[in-house]
PDB file of N, CA and C in Angstrom:
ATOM      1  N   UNK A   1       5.912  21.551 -17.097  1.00  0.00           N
ATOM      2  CA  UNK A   1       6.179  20.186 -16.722  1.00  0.00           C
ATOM      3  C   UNK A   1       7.204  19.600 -17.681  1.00  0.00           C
ATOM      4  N   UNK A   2       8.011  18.692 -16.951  1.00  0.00           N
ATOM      5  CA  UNK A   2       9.361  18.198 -18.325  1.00  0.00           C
ATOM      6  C   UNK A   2       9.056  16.287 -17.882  1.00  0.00           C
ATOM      7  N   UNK A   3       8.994  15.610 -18.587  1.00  0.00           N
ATOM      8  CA  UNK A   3       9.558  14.283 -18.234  1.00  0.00           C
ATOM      9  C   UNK A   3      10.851  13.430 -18.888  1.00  0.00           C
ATOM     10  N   UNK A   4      11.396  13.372 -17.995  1.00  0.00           N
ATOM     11  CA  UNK A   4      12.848  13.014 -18.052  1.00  0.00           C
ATOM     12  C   UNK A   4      13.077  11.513 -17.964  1.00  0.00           C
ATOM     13  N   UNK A   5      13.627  10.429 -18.612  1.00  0.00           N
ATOM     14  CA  UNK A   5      14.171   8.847 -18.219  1.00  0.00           C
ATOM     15  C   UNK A   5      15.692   9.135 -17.681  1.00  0.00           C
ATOM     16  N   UNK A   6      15.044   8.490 -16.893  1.00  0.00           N
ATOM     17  CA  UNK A   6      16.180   8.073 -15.897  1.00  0.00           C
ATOM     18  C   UNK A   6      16.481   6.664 -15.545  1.00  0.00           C
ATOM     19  N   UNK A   7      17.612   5.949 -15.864  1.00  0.00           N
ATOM     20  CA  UNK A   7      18.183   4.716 -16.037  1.00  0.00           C
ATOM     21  C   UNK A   7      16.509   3.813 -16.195  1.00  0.00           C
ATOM     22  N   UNK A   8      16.107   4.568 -17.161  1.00  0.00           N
ATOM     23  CA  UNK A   8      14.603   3.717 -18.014  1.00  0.00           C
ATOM     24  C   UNK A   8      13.446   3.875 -17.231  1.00  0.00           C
ATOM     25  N   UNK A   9      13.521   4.327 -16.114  1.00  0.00           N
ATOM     26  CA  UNK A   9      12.412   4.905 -15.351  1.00  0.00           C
ATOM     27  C   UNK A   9      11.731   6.611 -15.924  1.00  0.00           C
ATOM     28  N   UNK A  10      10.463   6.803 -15.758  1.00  0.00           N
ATOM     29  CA  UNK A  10      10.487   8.110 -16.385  1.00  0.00           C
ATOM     30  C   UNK A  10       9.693   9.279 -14.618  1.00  0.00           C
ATOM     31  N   UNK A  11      10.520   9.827 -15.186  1.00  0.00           N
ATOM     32  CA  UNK A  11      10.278  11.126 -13.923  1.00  0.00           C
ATOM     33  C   UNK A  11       9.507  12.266 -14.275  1.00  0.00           C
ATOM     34  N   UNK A  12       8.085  12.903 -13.999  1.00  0.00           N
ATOM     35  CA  UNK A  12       7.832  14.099 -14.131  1.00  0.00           C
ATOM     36  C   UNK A  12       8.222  15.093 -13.187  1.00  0.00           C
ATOM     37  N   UNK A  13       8.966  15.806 -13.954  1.00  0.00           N
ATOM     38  CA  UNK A  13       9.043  16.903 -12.544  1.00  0.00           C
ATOM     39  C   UNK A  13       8.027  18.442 -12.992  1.00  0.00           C
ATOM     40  N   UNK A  14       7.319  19.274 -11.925  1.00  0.00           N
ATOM     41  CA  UNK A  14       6.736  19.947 -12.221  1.00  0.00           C
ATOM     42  C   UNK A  14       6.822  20.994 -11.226  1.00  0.00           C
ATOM     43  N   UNK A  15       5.616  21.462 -11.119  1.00  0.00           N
ATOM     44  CA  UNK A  15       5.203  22.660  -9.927  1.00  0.00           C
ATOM     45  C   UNK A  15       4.366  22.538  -9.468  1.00  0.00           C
ATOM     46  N   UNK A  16       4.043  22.148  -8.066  1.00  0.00           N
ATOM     47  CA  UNK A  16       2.398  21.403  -7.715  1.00  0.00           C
ATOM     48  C   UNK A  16       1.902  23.205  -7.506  1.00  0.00           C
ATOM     49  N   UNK A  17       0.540  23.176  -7.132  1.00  0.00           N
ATOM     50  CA  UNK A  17      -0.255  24.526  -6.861  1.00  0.00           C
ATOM     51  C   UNK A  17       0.245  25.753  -5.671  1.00  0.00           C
ATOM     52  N   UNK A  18       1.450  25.210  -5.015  1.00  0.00           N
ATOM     53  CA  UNK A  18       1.874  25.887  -4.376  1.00  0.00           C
ATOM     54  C   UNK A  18       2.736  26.585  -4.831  1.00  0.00           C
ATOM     55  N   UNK A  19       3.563  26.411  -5.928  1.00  0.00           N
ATOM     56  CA  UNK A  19       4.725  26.809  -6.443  1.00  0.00           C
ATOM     57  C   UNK A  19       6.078  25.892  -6.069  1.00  0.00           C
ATOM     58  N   UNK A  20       5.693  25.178  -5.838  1.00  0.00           N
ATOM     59  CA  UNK A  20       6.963  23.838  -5.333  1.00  0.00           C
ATOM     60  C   UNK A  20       7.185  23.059  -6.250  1.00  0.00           C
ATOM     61  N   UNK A  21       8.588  23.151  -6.677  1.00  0.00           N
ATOM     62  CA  UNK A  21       8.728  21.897  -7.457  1.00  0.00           C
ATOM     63  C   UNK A  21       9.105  20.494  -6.915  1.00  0.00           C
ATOM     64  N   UNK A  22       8.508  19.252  -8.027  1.00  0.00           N
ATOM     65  CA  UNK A  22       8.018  18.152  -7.086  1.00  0.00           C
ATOM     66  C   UNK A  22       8.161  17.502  -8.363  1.00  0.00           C
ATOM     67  N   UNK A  23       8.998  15.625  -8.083  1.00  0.00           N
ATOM     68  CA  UNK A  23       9.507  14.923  -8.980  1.00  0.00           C
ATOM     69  C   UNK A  23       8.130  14.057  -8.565  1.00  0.00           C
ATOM     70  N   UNK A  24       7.735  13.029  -9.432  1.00  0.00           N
ATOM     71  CA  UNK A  24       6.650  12.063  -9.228  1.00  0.00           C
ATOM     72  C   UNK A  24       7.241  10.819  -9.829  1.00  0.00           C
ATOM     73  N   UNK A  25       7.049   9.533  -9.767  1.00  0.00           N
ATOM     74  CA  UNK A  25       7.550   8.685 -10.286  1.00  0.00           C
ATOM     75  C   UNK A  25       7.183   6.977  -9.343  1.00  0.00           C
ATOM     76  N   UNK A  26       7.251   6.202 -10.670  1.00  0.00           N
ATOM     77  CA  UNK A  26       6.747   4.626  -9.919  1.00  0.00           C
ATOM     78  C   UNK A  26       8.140   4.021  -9.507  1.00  0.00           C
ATOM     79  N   UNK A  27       8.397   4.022  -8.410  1.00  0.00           N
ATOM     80  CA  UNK A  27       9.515   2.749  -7.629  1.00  0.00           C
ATOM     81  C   UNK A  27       9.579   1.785  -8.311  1.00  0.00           C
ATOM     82  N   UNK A  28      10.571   0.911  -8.701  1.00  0.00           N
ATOM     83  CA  UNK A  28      10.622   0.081  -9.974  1.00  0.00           C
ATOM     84  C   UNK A  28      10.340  -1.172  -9.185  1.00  0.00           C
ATOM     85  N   UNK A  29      11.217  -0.945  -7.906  1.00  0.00           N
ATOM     86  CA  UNK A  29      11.248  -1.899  -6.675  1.00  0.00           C
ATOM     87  C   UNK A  29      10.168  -2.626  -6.402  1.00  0.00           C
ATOM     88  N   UNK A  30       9.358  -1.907  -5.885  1.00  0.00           N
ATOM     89  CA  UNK A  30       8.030  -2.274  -5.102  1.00  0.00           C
ATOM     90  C   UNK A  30       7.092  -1.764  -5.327  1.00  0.00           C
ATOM     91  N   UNK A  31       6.534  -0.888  -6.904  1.00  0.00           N
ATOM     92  CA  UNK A  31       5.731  -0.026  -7.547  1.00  0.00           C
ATOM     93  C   UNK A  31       4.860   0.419  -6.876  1.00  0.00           C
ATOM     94  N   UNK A  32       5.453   1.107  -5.539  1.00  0.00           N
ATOM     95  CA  UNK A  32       4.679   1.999  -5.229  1.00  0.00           C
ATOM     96  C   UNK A  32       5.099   3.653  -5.914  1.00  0.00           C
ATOM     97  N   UNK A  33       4.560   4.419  -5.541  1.00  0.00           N
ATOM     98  CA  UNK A  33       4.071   5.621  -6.594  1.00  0.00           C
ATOM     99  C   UNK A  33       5.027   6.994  -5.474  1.00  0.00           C
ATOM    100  N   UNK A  34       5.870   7.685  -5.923  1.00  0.00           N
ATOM    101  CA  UNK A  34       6.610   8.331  -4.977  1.00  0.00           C
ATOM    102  C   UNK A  34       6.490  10.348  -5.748  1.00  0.00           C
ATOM    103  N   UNK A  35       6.409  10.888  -4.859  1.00  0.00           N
ATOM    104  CA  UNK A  35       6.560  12.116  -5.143  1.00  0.00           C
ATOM    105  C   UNK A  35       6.947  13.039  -4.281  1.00  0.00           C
ATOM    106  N   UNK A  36       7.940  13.383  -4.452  1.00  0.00           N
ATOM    107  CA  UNK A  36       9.151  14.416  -3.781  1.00  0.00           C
ATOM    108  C   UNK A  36       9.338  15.686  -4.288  1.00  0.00           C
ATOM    109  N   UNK A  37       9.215  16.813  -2.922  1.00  0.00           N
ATOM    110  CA  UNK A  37       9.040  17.921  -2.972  1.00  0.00           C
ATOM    111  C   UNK A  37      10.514  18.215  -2.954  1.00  0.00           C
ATOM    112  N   UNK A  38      11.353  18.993  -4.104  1.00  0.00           N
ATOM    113  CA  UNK A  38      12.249  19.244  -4.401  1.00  0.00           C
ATOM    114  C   UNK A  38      13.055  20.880  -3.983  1.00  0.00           C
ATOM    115  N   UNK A  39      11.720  21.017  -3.910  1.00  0.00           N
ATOM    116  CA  UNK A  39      12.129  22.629  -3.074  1.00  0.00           C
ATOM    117  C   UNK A  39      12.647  22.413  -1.970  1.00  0.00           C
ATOM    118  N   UNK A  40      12.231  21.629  -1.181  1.00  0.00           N
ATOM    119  CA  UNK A  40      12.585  21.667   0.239  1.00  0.00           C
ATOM    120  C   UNK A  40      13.351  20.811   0.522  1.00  0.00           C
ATOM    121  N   UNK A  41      13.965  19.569  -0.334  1.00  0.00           N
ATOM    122  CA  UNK A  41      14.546  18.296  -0.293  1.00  0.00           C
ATOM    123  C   UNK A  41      16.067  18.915  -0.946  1.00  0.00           C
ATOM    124  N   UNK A  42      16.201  19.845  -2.173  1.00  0.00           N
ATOM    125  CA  UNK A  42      17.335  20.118  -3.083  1.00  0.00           C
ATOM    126  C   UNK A  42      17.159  21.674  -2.756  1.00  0.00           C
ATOM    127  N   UNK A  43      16.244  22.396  -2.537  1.00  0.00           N
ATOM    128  CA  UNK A  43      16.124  23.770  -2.654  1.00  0.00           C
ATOM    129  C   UNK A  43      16.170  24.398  -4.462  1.00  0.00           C
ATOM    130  N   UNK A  44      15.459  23.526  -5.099  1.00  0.00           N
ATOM    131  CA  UNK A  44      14.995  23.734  -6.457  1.00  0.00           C
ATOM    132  C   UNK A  44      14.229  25.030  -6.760  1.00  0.00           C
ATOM    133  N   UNK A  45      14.462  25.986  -7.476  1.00  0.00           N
ATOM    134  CA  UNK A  45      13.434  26.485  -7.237  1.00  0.00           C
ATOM    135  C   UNK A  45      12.778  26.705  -9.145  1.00  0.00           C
ATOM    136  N   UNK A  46      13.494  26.380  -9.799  1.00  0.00           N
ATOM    137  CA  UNK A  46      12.925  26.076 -11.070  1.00  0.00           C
ATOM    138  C   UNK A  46      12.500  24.198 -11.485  1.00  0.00           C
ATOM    139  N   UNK A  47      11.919  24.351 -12.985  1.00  0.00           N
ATOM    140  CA  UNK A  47      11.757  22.845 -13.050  1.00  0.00           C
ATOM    141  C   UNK A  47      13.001  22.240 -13.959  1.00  0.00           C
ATOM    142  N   UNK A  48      13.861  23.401 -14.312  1.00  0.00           N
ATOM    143  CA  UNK A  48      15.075  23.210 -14.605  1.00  0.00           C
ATOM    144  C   UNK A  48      16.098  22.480 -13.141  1.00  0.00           C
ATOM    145  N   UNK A  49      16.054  23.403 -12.267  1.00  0.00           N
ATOM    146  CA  UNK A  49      16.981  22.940 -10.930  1.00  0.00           C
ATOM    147  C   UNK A  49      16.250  21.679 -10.645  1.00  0.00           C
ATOM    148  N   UNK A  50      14.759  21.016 -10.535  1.00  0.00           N
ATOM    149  CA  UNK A  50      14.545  20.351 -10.398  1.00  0.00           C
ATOM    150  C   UNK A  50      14.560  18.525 -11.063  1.00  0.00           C
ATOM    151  N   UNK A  51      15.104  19.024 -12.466  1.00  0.00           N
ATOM    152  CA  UNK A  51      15.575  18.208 -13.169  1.00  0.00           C
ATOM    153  C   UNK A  51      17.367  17.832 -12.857  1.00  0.00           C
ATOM    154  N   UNK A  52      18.108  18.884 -12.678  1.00  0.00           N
ATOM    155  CA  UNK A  52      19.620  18.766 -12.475  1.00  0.00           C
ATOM    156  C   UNK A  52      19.502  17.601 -11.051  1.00  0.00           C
ATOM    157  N   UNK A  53      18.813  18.060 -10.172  1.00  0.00           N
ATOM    158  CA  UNK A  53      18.913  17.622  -8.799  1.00  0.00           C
ATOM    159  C   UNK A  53      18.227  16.353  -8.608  1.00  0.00           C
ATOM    160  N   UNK A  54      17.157  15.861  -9.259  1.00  0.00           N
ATOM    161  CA  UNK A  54      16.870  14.550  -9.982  1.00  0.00           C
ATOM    162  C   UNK A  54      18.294  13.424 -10.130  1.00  0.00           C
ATOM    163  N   UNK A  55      18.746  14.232 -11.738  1.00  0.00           N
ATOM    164  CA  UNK A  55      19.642  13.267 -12.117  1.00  0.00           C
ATOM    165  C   UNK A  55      21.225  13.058 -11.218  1.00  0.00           C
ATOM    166  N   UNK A  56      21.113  14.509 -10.371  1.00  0.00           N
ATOM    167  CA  UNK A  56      22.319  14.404  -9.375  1.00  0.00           C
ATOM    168  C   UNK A  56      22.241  13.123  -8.580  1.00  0.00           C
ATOM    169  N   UNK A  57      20.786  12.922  -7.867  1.00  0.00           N
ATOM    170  CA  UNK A  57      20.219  12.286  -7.066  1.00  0.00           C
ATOM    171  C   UNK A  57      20.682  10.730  -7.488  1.00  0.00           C
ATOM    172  N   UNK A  58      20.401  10.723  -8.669  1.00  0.00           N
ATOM    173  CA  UNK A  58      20.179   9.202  -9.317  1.00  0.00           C
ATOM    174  C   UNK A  58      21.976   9.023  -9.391  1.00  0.00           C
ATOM    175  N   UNK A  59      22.495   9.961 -10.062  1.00  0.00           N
ATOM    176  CA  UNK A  59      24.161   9.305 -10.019  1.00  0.00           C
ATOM    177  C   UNK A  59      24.680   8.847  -9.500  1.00  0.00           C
ATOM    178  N   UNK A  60      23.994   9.122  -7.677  1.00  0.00           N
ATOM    179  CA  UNK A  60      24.431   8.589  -6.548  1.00  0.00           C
ATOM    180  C   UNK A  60      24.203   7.688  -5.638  1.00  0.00           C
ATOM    181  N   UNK A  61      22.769   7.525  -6.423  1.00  0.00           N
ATOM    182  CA  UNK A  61      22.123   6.459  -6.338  1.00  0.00           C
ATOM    183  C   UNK A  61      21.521   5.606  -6.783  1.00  0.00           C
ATOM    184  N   UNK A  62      22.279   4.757  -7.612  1.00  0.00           N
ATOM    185  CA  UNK A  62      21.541   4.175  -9.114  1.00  0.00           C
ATOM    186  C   UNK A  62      20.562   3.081  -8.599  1.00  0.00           C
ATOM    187  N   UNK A  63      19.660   3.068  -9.684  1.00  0.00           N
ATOM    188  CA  UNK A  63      18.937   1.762  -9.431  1.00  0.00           C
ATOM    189  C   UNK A  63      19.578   0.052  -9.500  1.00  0.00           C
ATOM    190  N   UNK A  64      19.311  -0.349  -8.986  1.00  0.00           N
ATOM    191  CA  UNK A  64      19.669  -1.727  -8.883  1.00  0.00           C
ATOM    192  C   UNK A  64      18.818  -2.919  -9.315  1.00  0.00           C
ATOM    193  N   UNK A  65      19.127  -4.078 -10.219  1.00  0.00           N
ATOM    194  CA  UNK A  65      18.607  -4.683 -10.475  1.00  0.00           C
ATOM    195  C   UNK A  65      18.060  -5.777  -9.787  1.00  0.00           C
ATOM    196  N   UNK A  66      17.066  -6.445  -9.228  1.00  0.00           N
ATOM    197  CA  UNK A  66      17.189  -7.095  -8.075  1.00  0.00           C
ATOM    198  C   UNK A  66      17.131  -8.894  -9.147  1.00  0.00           C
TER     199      UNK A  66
END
């Protein structure tokens, strides 16, 4: 498991029991609780690729301050 901040948000990314890696994290927005299967979303298949594809994710989509 690695946890990573991301524009001050913090992300675990891991391997749920299947062997899938999967980011978890609170929506800053509307704190609901989000977790994304990265294998099948980025085709991650480490928790390394799953970290790159995270912060790819976020570059392109930054958070916004409301």
């Amino acid at each position: 498991m690695a946890v990573v901040s991301i524009q001050g948000v913090k992300h675990s990314v891991k391997k749920n029991k299947n062997g899938d890696v999967v980011v978890e994290h609170t929506n800053i927005h509307n704190g609901r609780y989000d977790k994304i299967n990265l294998t099948n979303k980025a085709d991650a298949k480490t928790i390394k690729d799953g970290i790159k594809a995270t912060k790819k994710w976020h570059s392109k989509n930054p958070y916004h301050k409301k």
